[in-house]
Protein backbone atom coordinates (compact mmCIF):
# COMPACT_ATOMS: atom_id res chain seq x y z
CA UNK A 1 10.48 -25.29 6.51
CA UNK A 2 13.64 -23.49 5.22
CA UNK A 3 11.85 -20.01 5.89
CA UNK A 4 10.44 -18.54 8.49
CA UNK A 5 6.31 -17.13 7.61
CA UNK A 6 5.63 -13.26 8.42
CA UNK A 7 2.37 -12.22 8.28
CA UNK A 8 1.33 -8.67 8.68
CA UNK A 9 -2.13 -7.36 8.28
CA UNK A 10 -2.25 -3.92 5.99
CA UNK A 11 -2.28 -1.98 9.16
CA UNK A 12 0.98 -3.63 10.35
CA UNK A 13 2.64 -3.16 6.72
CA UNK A 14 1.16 0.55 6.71
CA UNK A 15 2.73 1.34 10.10
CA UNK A 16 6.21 0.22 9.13
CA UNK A 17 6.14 1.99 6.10
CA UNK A 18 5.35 5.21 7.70
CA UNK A 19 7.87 4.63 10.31
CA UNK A 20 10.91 3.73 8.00
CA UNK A 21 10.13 6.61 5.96
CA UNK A 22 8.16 9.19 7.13
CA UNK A 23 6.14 12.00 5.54
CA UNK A 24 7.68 10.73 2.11
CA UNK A 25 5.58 7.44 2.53
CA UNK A 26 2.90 9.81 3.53
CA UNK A 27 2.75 11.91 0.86
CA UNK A 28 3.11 9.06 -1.70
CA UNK A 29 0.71 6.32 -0.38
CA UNK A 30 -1.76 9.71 -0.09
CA UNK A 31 -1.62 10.50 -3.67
CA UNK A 32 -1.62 6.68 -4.84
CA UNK A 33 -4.97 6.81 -2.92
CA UNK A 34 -6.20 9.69 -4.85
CA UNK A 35 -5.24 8.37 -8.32
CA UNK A 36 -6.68 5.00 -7.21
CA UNK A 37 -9.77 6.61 -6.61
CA UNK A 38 -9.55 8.24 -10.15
CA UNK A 39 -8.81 5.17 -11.98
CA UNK A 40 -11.38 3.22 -9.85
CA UNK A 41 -14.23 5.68 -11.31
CA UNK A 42 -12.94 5.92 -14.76
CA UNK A 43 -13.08 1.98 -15.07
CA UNK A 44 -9.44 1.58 -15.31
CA UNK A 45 -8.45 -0.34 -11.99
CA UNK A 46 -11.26 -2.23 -9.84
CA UNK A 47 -11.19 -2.64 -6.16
CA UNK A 48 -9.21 -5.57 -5.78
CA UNK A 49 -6.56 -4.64 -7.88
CA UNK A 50 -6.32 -1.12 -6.17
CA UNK A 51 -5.90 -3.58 -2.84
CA UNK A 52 -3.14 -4.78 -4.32
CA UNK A 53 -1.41 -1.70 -5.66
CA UNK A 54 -1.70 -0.18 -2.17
CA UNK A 55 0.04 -3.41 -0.28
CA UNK A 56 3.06 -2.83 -2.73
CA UNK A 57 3.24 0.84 -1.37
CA UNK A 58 3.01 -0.03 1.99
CA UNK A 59 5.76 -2.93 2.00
CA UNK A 60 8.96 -1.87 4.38
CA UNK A 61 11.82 -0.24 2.53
């Protein structure tokens, strides 16, 4: 293959994020949470898409 794989678990992903950029990732991914629970209750979002908004926030900068 012309790429190499990388696989990360959310853990992984979360723990790079917070390590590239500190209490800024922090105190973004913690209020993403907080709307996600929000828009989860309202009917907005469900679960699975939340999942998938909080991957994007923990990719690596």
């Amino acid at each position: 293959m012309p790429w190499k794989s990388n696989l990360k678990t959310f853990s992984e992903i979360y723990e790079e994020a917070s390590k590239n950029a500190g209490d800024k990732f922090l105190q973004d991914f913690d209020k993403t949470v907080e709307q996600l629970k929000k828009d989860i209750a309202q009917g907005k979002i469900n679960i699975p898409e939340s999942t998938f908004v909080l991957i994007e926030k923990g990719r690596p900068l």
